[in-house]
N, C-alpha and C. Protein backbone atom coordinates (compact mmCIF):
# COMPACT_ATOMS: atom_id res chain seq x y z
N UNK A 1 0.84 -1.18 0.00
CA UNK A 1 0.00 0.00 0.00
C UNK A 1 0.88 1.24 0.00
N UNK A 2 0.48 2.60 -0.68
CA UNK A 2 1.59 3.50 -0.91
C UNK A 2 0.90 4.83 -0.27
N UNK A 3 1.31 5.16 0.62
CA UNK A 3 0.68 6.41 1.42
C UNK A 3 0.85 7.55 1.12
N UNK A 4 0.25 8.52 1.56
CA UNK A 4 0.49 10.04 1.24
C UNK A 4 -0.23 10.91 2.04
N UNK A 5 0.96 11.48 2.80
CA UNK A 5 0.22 12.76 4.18
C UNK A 5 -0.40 13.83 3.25
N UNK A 6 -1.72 14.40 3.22
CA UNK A 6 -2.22 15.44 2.96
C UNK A 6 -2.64 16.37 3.65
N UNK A 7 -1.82 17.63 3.67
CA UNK A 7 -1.76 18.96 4.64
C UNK A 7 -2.28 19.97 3.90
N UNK A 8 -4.19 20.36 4.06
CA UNK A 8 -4.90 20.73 3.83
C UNK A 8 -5.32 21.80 4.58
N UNK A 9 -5.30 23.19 3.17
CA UNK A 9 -6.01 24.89 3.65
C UNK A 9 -5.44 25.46 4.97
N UNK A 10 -3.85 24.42 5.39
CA UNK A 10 -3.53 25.26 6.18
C UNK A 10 -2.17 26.71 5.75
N UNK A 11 -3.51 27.47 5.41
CA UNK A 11 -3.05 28.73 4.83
C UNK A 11 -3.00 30.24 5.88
N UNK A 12 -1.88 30.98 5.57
CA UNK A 12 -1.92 31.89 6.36
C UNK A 12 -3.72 32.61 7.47
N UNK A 13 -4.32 32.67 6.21
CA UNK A 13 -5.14 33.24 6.54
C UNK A 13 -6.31 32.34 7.94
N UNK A 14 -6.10 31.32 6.99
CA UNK A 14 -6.74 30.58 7.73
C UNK A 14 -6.16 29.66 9.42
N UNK A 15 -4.98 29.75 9.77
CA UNK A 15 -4.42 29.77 10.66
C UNK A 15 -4.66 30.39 11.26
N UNK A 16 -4.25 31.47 11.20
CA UNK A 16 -5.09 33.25 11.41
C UNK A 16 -6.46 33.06 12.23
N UNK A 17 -7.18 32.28 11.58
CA UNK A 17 -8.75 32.51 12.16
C UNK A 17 -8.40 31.07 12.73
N UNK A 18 -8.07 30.41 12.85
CA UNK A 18 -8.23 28.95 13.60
C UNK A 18 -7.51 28.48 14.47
N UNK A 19 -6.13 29.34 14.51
CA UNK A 19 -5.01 28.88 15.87
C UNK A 19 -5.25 29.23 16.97
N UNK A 20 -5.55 28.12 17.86
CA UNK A 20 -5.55 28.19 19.36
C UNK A 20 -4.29 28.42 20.02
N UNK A 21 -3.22 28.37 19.42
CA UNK A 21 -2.23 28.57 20.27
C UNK A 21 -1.57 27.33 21.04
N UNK A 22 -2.11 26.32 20.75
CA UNK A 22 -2.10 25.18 21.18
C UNK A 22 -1.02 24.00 20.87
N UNK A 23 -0.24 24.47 19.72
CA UNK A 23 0.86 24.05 19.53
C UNK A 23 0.72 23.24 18.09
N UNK A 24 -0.39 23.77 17.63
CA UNK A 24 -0.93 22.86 16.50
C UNK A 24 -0.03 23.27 15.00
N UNK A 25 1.17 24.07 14.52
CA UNK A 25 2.04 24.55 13.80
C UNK A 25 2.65 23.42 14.00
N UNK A 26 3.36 23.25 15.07
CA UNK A 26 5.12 22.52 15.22
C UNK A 26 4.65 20.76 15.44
N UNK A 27 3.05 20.65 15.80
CA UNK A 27 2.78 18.88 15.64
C UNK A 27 2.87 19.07 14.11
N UNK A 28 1.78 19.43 13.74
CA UNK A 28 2.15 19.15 12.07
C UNK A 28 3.20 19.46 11.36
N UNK A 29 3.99 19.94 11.56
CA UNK A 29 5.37 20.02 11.24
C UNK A 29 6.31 18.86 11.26
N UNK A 30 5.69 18.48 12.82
CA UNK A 30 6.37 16.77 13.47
C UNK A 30 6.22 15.88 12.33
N UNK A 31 4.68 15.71 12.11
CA UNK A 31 4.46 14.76 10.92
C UNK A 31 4.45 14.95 9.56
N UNK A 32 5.02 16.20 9.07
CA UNK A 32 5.63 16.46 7.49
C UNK A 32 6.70 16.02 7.58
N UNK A 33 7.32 16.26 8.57
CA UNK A 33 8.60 15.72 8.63
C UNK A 33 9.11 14.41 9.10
N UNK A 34 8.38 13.69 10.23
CA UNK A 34 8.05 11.97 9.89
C UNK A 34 7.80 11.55 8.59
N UNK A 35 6.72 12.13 7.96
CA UNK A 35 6.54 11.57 6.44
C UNK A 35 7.66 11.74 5.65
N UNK A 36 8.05 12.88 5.50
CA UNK A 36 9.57 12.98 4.82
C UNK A 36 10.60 11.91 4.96
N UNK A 37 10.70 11.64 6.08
CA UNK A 37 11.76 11.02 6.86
C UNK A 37 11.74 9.46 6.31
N UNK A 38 10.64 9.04 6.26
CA UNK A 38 10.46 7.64 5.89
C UNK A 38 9.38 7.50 4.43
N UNK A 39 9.90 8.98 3.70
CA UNK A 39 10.33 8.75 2.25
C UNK A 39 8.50 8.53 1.46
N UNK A 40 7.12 9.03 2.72
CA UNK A 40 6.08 8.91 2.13
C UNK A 40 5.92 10.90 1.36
N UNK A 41 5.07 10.65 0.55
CA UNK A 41 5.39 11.95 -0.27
C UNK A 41 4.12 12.74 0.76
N UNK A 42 4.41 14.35 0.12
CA UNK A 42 3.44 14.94 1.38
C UNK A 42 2.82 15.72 0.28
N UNK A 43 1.32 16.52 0.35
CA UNK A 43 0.91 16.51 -0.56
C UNK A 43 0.34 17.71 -0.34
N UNK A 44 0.32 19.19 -1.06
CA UNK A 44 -0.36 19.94 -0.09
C UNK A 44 -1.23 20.80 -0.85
N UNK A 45 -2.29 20.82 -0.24
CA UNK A 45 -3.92 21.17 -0.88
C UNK A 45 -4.49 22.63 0.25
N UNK A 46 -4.65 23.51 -1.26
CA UNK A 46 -4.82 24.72 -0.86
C UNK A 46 -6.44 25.52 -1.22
N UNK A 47 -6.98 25.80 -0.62
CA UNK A 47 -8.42 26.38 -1.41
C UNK A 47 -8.09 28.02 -2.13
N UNK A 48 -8.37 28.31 -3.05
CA UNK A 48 -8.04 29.42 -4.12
C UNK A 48 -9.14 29.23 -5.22
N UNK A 49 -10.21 30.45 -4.65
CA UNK A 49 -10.91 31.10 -6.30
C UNK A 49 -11.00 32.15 -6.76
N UNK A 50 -11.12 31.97 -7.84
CA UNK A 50 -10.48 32.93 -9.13
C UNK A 50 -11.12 34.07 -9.03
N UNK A 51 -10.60 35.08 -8.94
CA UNK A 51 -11.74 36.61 -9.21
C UNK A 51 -12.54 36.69 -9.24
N UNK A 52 -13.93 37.65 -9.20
CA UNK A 52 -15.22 37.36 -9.76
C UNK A 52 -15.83 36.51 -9.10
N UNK A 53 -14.72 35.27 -8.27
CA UNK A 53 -15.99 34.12 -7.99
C UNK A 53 -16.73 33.38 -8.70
N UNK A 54 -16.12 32.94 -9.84
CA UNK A 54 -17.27 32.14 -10.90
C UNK A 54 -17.51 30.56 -10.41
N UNK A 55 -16.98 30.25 -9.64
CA UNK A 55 -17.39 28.92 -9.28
C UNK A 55 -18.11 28.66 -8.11
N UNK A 56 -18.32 30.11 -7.71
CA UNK A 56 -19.30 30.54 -6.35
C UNK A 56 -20.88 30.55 -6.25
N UNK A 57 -21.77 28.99 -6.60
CA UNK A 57 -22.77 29.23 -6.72
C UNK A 57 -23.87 29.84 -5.29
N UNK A 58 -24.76 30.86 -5.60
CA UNK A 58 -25.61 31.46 -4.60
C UNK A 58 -25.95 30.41 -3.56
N UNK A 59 -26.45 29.23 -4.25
CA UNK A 59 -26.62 28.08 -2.83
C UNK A 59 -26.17 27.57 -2.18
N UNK A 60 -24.54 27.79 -2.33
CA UNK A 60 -23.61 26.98 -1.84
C UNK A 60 -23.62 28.13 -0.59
N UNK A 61 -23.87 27.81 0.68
CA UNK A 61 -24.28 28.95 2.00
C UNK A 61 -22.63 29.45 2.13
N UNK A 62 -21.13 28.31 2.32
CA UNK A 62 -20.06 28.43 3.46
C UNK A 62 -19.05 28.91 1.97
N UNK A 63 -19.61 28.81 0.49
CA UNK A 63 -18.36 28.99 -0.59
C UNK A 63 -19.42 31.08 -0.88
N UNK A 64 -20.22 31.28 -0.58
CA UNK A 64 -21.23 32.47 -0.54
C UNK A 64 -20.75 33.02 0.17
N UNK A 65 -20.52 33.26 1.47
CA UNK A 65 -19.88 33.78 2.82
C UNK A 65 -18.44 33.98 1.91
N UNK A 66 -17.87 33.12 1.99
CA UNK A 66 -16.43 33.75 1.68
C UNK A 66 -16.22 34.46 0.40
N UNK A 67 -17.07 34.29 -0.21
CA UNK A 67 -16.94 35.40 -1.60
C UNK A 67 -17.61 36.70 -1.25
N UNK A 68 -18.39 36.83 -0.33
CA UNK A 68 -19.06 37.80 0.38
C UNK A 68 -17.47 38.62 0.85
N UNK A 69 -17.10 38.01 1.59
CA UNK A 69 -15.86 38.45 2.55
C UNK A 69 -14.92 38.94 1.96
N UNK A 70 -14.75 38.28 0.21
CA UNK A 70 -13.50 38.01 -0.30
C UNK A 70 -12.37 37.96 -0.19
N UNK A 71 -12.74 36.21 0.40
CA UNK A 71 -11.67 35.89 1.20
C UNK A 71 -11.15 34.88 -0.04
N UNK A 72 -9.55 34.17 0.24
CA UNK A 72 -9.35 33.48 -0.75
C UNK A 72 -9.29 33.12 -2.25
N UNK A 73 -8.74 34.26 -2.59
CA UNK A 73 -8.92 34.83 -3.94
C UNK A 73 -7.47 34.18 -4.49
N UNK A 74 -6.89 33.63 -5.34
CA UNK A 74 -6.06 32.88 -6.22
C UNK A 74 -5.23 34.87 -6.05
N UNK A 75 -3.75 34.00 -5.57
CA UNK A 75 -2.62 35.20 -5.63
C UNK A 75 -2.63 36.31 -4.03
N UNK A 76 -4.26 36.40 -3.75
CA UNK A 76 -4.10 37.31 -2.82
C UNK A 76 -3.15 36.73 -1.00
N UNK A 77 -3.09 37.97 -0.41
CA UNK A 77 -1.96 37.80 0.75
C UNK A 77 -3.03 36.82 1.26
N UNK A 78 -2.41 36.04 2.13
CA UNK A 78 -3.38 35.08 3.44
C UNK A 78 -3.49 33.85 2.72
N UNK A 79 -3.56 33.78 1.36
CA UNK A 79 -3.82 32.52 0.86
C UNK A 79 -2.48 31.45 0.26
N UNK A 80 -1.44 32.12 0.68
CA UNK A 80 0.08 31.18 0.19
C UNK A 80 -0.07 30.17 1.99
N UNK A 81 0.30 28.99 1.73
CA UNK A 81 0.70 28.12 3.14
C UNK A 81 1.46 28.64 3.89
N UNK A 82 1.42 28.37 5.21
CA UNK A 82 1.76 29.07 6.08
C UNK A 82 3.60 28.58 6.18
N UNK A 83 3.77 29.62 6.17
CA UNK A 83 5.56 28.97 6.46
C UNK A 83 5.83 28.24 7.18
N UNK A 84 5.29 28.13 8.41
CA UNK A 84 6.16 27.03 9.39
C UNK A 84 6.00 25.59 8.44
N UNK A 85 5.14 25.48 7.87
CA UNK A 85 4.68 24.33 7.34
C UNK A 85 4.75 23.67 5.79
N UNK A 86 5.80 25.13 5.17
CA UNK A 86 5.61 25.32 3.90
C UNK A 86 6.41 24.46 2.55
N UNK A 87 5.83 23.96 1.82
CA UNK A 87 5.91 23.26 1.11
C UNK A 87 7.69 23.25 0.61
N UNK A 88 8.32 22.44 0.47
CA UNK A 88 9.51 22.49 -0.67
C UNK A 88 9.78 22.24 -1.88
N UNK A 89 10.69 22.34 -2.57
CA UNK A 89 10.75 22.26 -4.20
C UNK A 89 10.60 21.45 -4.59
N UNK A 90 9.87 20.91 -5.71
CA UNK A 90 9.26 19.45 -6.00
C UNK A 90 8.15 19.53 -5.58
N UNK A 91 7.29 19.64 -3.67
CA UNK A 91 6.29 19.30 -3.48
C UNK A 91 4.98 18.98 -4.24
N UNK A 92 4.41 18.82 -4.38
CA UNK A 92 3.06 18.51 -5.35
C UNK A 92 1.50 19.79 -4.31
N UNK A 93 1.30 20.47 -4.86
CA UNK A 93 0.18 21.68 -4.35
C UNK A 93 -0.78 21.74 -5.32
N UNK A 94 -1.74 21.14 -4.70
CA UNK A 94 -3.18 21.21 -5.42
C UNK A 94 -4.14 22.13 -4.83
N UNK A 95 -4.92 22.68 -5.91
CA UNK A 95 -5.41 23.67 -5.47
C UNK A 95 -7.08 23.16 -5.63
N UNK A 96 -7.52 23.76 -4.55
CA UNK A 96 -9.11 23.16 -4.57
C UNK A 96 -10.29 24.38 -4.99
N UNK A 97 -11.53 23.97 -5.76
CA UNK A 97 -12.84 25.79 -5.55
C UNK A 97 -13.64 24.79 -4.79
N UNK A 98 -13.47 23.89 -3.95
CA UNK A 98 -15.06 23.39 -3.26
C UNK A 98 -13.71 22.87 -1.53
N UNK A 99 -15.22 22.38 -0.49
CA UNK A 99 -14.53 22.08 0.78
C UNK A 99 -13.65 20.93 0.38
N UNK A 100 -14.19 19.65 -0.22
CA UNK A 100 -13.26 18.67 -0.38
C UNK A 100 -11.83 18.91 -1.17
N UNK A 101 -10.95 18.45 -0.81
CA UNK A 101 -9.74 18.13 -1.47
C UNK A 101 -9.57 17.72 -2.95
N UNK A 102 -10.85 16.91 -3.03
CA UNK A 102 -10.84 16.66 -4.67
C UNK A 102 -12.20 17.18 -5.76
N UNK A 103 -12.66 17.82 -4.86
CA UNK A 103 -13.50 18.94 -5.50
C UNK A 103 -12.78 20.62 -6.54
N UNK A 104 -12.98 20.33 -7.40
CA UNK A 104 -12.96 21.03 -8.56
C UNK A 104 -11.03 21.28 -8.42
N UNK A 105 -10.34 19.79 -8.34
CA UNK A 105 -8.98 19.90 -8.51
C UNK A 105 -8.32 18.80 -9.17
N UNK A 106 -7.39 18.22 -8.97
CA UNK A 106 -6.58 17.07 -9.83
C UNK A 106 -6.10 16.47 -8.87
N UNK A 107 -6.31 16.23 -7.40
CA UNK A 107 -5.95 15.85 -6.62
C UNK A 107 -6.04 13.83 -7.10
N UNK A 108 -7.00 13.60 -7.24
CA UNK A 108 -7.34 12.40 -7.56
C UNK A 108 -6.69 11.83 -8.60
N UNK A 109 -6.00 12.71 -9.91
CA UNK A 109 -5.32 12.40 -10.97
C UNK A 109 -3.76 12.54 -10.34
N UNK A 110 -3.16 12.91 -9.43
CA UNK A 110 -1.91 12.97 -8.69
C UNK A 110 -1.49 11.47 -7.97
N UNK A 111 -3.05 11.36 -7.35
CA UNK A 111 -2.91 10.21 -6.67
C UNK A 111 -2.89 9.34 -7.14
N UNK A 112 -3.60 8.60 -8.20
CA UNK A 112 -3.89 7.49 -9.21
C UNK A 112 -1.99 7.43 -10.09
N UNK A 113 -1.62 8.42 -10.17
CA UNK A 113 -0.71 8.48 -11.10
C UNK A 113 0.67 7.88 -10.32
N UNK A 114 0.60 8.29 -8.71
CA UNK A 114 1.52 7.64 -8.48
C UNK A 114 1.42 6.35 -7.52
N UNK A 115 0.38 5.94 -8.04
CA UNK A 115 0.26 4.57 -7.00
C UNK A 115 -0.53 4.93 -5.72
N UNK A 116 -0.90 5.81 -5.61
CA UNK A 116 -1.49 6.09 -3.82
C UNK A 116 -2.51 5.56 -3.61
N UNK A 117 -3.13 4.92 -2.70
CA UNK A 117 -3.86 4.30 -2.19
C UNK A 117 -4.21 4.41 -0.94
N UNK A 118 -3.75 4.95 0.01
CA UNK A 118 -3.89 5.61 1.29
C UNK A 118 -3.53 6.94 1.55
N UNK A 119 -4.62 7.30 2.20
CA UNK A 119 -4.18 8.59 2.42
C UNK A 119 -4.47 9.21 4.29
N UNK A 120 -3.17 9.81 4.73
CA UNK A 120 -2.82 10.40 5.95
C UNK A 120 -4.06 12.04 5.93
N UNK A 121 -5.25 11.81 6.44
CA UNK A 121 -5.33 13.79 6.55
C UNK A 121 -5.43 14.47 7.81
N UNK A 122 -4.58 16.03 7.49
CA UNK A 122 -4.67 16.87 8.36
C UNK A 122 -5.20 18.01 7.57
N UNK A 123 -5.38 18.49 8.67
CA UNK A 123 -5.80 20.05 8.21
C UNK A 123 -6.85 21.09 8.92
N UNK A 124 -6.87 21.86 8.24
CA UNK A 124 -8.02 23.55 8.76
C UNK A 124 -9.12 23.20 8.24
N UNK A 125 -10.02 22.87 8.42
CA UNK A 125 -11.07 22.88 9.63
C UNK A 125 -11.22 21.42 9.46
N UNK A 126 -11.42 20.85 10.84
CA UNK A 126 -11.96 19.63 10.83
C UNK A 126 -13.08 19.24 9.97
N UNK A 127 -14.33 20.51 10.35
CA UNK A 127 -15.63 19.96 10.08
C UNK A 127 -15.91 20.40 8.79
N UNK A 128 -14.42 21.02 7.57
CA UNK A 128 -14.29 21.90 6.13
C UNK A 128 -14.26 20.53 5.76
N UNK A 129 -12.66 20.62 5.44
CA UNK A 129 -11.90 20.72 4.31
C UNK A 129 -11.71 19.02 4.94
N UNK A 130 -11.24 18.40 6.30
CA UNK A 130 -11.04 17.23 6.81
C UNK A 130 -12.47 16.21 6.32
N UNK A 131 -13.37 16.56 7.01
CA UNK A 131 -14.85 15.79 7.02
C UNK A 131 -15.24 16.06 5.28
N UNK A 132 -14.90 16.54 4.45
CA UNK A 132 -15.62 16.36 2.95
C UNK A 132 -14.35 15.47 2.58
N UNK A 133 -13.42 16.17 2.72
CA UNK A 133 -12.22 14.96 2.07
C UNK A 133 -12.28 13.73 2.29
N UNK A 134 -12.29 13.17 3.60
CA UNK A 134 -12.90 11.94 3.81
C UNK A 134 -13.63 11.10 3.62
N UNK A 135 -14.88 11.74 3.27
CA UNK A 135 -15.82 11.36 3.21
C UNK A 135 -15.88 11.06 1.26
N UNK A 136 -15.64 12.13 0.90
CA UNK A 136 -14.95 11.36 -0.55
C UNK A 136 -14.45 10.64 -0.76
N UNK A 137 -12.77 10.96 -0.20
CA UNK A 137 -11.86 9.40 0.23
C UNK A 137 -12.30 8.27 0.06
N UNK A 138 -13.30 8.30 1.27
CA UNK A 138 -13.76 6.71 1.40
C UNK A 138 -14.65 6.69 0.56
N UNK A 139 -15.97 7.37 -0.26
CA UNK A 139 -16.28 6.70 -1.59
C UNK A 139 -15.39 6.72 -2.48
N UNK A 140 -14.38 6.59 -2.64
CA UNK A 140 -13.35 6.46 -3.43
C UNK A 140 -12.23 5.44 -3.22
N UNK A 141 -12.56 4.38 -1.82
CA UNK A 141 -11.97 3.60 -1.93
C UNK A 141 -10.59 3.58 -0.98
N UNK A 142 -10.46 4.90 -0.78
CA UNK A 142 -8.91 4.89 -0.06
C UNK A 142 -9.04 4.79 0.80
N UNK A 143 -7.54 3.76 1.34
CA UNK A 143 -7.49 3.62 2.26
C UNK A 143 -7.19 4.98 4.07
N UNK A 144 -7.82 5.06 4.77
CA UNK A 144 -7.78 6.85 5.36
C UNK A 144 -7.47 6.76 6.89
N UNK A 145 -6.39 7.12 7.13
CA UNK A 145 -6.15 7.93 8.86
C UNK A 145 -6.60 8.89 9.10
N UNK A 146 -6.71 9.74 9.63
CA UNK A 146 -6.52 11.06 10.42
C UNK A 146 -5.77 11.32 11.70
N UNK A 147 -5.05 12.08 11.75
CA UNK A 147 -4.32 12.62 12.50
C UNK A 147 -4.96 13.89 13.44
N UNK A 148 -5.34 12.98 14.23
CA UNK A 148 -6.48 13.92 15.25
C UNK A 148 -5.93 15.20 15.87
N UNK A 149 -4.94 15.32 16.37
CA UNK A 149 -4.28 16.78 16.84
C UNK A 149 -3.25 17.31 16.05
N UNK A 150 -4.23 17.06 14.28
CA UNK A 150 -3.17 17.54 12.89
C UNK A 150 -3.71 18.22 12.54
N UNK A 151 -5.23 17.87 13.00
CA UNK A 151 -6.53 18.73 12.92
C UNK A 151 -7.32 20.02 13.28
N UNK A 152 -7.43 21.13 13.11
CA UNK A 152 -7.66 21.87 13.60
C UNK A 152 -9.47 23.06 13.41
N UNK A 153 -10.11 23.20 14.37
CA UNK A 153 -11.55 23.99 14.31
C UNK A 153 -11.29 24.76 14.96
N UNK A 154 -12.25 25.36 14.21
CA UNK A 154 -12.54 26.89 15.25
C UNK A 154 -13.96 26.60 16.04
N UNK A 155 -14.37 25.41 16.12
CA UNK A 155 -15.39 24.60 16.61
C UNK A 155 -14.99 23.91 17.72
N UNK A 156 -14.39 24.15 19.21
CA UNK A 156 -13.61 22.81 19.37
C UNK A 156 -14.32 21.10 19.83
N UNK A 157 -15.83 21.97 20.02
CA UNK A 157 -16.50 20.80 20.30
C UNK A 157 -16.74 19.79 19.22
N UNK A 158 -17.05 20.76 17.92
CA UNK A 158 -17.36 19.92 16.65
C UNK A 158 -16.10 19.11 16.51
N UNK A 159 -14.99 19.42 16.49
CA UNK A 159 -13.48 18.95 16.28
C UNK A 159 -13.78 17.50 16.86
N UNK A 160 -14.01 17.39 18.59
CA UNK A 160 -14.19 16.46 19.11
C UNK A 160 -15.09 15.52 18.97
N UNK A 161 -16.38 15.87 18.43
CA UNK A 161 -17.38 14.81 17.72
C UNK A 161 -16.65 14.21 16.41
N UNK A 162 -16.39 14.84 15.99
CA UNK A 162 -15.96 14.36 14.70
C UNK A 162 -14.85 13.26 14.93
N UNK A 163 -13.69 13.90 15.74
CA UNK A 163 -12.52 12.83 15.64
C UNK A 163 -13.18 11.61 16.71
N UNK A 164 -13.75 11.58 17.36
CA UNK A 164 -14.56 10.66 18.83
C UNK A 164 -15.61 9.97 17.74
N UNK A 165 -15.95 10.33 17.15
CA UNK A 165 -17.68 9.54 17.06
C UNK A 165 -17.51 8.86 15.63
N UNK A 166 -17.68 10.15 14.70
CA UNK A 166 -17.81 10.10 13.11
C UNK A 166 -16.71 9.23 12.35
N UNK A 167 -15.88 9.96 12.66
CA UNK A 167 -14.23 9.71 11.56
C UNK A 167 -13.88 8.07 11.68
N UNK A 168 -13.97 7.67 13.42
CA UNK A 168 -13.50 6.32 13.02
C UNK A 168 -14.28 5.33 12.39
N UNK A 169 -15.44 5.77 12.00
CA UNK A 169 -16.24 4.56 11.41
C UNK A 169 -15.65 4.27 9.97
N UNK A 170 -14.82 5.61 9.13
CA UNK A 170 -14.12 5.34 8.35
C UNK A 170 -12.79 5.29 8.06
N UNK A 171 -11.92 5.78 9.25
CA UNK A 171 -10.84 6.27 9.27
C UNK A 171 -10.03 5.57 10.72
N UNK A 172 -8.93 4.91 10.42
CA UNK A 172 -7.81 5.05 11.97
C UNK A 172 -7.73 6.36 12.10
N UNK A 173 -7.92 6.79 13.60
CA UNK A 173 -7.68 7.88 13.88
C UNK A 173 -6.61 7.56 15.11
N UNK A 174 -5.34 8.53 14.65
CA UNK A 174 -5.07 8.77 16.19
C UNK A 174 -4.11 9.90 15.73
N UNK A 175 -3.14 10.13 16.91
CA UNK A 175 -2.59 11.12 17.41
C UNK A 175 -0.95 11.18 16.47
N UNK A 176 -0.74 12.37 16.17
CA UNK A 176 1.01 12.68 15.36
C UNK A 176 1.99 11.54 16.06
N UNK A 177 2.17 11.87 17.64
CA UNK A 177 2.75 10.86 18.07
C UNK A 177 2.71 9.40 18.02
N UNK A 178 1.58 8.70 17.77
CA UNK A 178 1.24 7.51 17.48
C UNK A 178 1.60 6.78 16.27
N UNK A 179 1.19 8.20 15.22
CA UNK A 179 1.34 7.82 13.75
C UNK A 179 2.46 7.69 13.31
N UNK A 180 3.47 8.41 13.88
CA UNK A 180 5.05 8.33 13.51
C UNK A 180 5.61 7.14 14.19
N UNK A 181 5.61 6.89 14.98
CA UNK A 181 5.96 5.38 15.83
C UNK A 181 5.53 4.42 15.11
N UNK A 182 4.24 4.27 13.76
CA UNK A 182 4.07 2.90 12.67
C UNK A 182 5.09 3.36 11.68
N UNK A 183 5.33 4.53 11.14
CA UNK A 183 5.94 4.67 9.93
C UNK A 183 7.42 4.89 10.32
N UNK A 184 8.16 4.53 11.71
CA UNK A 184 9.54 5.22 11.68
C UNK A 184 10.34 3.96 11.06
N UNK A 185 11.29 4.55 9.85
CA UNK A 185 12.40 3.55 9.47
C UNK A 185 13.00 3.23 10.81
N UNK A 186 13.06 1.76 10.56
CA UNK A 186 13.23 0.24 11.41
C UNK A 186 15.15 -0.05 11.04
């Protein structure tokens, strides 16, 4: 099976509105760099739409709000990844217009292409960009962790339903520390 950590919309801006302060930068850092370390590729998925908003339909309530706000606009400040966490040369950066990861991107044609079949997720917001990805994921077959304190809401109760209740019915869930202790070169 061929894995791949995906470090999802954690973008300046959105850090910004979602860091508790809690130390949630330097864990996920822990596990880009576990993944590095034992040579699984890391994959990093950014939300960015285009001017104008053309892929911003009126019904969509949470992609409406942010075009309201205009927030996340392709190029503008807040929307490059956040440095502590930031991608290196080579990396692979997919860019998403919907909550899921493989909503209106090539994420799925990245993965197929190089063998992936499992996939590691973290990311900004649990109950966004984590809970649609997944939930795709698994109609899609892949195999799925989550990395529960990789995870981050501005919800913290929702955070906790989700990683407690929901996620494991499709997903191993556990903790950065846990996850690096299966994957450390032996």
């Amino acid at each position: 099976m061929s894995t791949a950590l995906l470090v999802m919309d954690v973008q300046r801006a959105i850090v910004d509105i979602a860091d508790d302060d809690s130390g949630y930068l330097p864990r996920l850092r822990r596990a880009i760099d576990g993944a590095r370390e034992s040579n699984i590729p890391v994959i990093y998925v950014v939300i960015a739409l285009r001017p104008g908003f053309p892929e911003v339909g009126t019904r969509n309530r949470a992609l409406s709000a942010i075009a309201r706000a205009r927030l996340y606009i392709e190029g503008a400040p807040g929307t490059e990844i956040h440095p502590e966490v930031a991608p290196l040369p080579g990396d692979v950066v997919v860019t998403k217009r919907r909550a899921s990861a493989f909503s209106g991107s090539d994420l799925d044609v990245v993965l197929r292409a190089r063998g992936i079949d499992n996939l590691v997720l973290t990311g900004i917001a649990t109950s966004a960009v984590v809970l649609h990805t997944l939930c795709q994921a698994n109609d899609l077959d892949f195999g799925l962790t989550v990395l529960s304190d990789a995870c981050l809401d501005t919800d913290p109760e929702m955070h906790r339903i989700l990683i407690e209740r929901l996620f494991p019915r499709w997903a191993d869930v556990v903790t950065v520390d846990d996850w690096l202790k299966t994957i450390a070169p032996q």
